[in-house]
N, C-alpha and C. Protein backbone atom coordinates (compact mmCIF):
# COMPACT_ATOMS: atom_id res chain seq x y z
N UNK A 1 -42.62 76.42 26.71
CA UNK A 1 -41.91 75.27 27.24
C UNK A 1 -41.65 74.24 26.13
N UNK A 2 -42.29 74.11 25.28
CA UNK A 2 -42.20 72.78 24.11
C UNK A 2 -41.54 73.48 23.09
N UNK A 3 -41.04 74.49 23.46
CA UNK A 3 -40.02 74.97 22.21
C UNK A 3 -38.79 74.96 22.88
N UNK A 4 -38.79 75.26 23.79
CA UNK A 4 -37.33 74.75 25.16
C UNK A 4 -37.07 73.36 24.66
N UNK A 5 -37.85 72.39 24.61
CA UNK A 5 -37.68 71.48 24.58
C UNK A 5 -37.43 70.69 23.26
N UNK A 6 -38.07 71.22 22.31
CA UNK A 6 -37.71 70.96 20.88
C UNK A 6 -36.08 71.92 21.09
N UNK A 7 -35.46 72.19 21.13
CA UNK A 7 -34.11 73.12 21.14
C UNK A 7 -33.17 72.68 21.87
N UNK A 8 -33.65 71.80 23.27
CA UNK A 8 -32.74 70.99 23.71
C UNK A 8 -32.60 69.60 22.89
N UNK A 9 -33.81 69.24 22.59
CA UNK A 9 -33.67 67.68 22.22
C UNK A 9 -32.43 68.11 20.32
N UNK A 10 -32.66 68.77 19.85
CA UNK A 10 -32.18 69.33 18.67
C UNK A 10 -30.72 69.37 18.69
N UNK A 11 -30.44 70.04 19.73
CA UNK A 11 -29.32 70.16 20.58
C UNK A 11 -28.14 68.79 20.64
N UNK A 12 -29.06 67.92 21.37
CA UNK A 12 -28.71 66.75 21.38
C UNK A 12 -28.38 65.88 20.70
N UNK A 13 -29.18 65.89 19.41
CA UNK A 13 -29.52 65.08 18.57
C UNK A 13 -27.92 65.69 17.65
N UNK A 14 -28.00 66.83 17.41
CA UNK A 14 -26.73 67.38 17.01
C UNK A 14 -25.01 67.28 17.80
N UNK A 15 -25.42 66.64 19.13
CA UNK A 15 -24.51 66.37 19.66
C UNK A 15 -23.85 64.93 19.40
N UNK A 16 -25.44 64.20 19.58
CA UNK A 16 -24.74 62.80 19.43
C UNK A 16 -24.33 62.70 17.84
N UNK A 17 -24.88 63.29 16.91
CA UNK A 17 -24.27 62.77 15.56
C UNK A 17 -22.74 63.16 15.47
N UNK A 18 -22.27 64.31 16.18
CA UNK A 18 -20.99 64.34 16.26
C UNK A 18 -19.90 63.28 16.54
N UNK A 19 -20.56 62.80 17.62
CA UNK A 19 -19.93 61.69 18.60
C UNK A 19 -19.74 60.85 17.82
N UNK A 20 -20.85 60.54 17.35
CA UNK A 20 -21.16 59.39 16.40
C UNK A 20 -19.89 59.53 15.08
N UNK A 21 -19.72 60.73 14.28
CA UNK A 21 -18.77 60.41 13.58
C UNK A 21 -17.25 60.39 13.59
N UNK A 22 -17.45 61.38 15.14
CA UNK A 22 -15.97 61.17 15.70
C UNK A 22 -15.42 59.38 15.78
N UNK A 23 -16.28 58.80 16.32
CA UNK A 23 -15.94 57.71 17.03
C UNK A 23 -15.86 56.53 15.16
N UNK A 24 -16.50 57.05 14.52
CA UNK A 24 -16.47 55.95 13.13
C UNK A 24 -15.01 56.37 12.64
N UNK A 25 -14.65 58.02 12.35
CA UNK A 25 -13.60 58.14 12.11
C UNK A 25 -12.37 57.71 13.00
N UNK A 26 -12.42 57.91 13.77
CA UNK A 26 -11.34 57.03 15.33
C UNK A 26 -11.28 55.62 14.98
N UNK A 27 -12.19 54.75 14.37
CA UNK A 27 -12.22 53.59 14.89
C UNK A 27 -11.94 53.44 12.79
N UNK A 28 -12.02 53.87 11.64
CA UNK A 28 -11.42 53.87 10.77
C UNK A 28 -9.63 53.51 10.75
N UNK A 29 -9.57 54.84 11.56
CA UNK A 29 -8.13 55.38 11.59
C UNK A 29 -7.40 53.83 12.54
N UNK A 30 -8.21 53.38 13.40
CA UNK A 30 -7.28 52.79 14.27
C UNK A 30 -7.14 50.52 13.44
N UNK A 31 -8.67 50.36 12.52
CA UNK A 31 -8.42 49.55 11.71
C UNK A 31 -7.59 49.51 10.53
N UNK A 32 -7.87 50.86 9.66
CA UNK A 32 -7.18 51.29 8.38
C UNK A 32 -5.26 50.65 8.99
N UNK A 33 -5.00 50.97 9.77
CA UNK A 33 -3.79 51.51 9.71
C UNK A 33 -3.28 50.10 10.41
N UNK A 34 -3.60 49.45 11.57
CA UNK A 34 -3.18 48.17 11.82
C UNK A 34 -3.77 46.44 10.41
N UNK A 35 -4.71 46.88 9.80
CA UNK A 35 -4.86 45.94 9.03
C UNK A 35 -4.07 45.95 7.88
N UNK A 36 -3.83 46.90 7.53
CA UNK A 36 -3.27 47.62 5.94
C UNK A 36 -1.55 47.13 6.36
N UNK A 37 -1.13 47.60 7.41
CA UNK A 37 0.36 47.70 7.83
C UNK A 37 0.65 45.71 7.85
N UNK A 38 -0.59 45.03 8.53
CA UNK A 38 -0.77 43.77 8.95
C UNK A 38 -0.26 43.50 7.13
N UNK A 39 -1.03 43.44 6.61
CA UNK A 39 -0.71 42.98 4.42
C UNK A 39 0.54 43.63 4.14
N UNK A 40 0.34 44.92 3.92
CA UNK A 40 1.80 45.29 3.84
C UNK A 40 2.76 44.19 4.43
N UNK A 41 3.17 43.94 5.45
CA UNK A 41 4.12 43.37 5.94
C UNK A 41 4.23 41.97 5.56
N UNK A 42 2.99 41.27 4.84
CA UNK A 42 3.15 39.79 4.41
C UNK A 42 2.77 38.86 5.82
N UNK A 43 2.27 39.84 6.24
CA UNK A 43 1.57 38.34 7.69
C UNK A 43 0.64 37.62 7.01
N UNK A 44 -0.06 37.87 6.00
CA UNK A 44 -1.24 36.80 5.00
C UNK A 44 -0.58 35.71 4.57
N UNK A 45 0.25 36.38 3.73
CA UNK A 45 1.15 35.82 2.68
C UNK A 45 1.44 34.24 3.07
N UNK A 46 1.48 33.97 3.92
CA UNK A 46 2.94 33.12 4.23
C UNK A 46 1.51 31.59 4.41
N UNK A 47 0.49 32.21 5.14
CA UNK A 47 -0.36 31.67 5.55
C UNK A 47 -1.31 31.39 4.04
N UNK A 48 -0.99 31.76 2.66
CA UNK A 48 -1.57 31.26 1.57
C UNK A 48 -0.51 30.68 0.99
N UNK A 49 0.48 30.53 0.77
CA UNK A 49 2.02 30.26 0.33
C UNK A 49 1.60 28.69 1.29
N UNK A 50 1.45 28.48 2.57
CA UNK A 50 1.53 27.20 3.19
C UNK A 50 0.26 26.51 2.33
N UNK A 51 -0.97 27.23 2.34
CA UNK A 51 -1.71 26.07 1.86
C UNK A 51 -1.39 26.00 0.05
N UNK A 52 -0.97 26.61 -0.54
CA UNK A 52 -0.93 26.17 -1.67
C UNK A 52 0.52 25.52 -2.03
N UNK A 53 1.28 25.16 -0.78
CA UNK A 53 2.17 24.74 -0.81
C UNK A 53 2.07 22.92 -0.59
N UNK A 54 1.32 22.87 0.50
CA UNK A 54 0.63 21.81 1.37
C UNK A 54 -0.33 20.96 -0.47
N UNK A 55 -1.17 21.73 -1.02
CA UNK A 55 -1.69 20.99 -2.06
C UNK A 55 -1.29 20.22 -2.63
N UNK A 56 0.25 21.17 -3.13
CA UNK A 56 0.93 20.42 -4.33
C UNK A 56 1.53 19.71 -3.86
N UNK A 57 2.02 19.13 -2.67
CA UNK A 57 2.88 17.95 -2.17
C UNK A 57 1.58 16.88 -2.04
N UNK A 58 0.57 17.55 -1.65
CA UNK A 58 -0.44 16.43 -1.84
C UNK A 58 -0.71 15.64 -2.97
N UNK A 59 -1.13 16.54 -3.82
CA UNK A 59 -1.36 16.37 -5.61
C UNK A 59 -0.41 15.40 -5.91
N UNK A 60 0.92 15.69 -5.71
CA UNK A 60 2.33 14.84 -5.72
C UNK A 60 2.58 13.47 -5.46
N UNK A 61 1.83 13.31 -4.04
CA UNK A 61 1.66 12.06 -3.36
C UNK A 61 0.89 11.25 -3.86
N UNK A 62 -0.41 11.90 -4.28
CA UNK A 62 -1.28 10.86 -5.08
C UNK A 62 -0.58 10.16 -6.25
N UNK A 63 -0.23 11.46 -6.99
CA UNK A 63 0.20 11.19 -8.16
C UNK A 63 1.17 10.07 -8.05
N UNK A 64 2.03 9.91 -7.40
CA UNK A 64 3.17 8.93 -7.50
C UNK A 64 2.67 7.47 -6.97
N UNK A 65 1.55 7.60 -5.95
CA UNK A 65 1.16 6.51 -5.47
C UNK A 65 0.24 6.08 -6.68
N UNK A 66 -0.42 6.63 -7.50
CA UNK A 66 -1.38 6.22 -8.62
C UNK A 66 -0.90 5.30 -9.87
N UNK A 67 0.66 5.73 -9.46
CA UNK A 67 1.58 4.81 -10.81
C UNK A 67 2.19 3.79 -10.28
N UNK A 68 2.21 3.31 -9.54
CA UNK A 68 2.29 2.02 -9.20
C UNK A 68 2.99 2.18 -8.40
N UNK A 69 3.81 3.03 -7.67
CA UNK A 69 5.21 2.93 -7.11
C UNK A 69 5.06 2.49 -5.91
């Protein structure tokens, strides 16, 4: 009986690691491909372009207010 049972649990244990890498590779495939496509396309972009855009009008403002104007 405890070798039945070492053979099922073995069993199992070999089952779930399957699962287990099915589901890492599934869930690779389904980030890889919406994050990557997300950069590719410049959805970041625009959102670092504003703040380093936003700085230099700042930088600007000081600057002009610092000279007396």
């Amino acid at each position: 009986m405890a070798e039945s049972a070492k053979k099922v649990a073995q069993q199992t244990e070999d089952r779930l690691e399957e699962v287990a890498e099915n589901v890492r590779e599934k869930f690779d495939q389904v980030t890889e491909g919406k994050f990557t496509d997300e950069i590719k396309n410049g959805r970041f972009a625009d959102q670092v372009d504003h703040g380093i855009d936003q700085g230099r009008t700042e930088a600007r403002r000081r600057k002009q207010g610092g000279s007396g104007r």
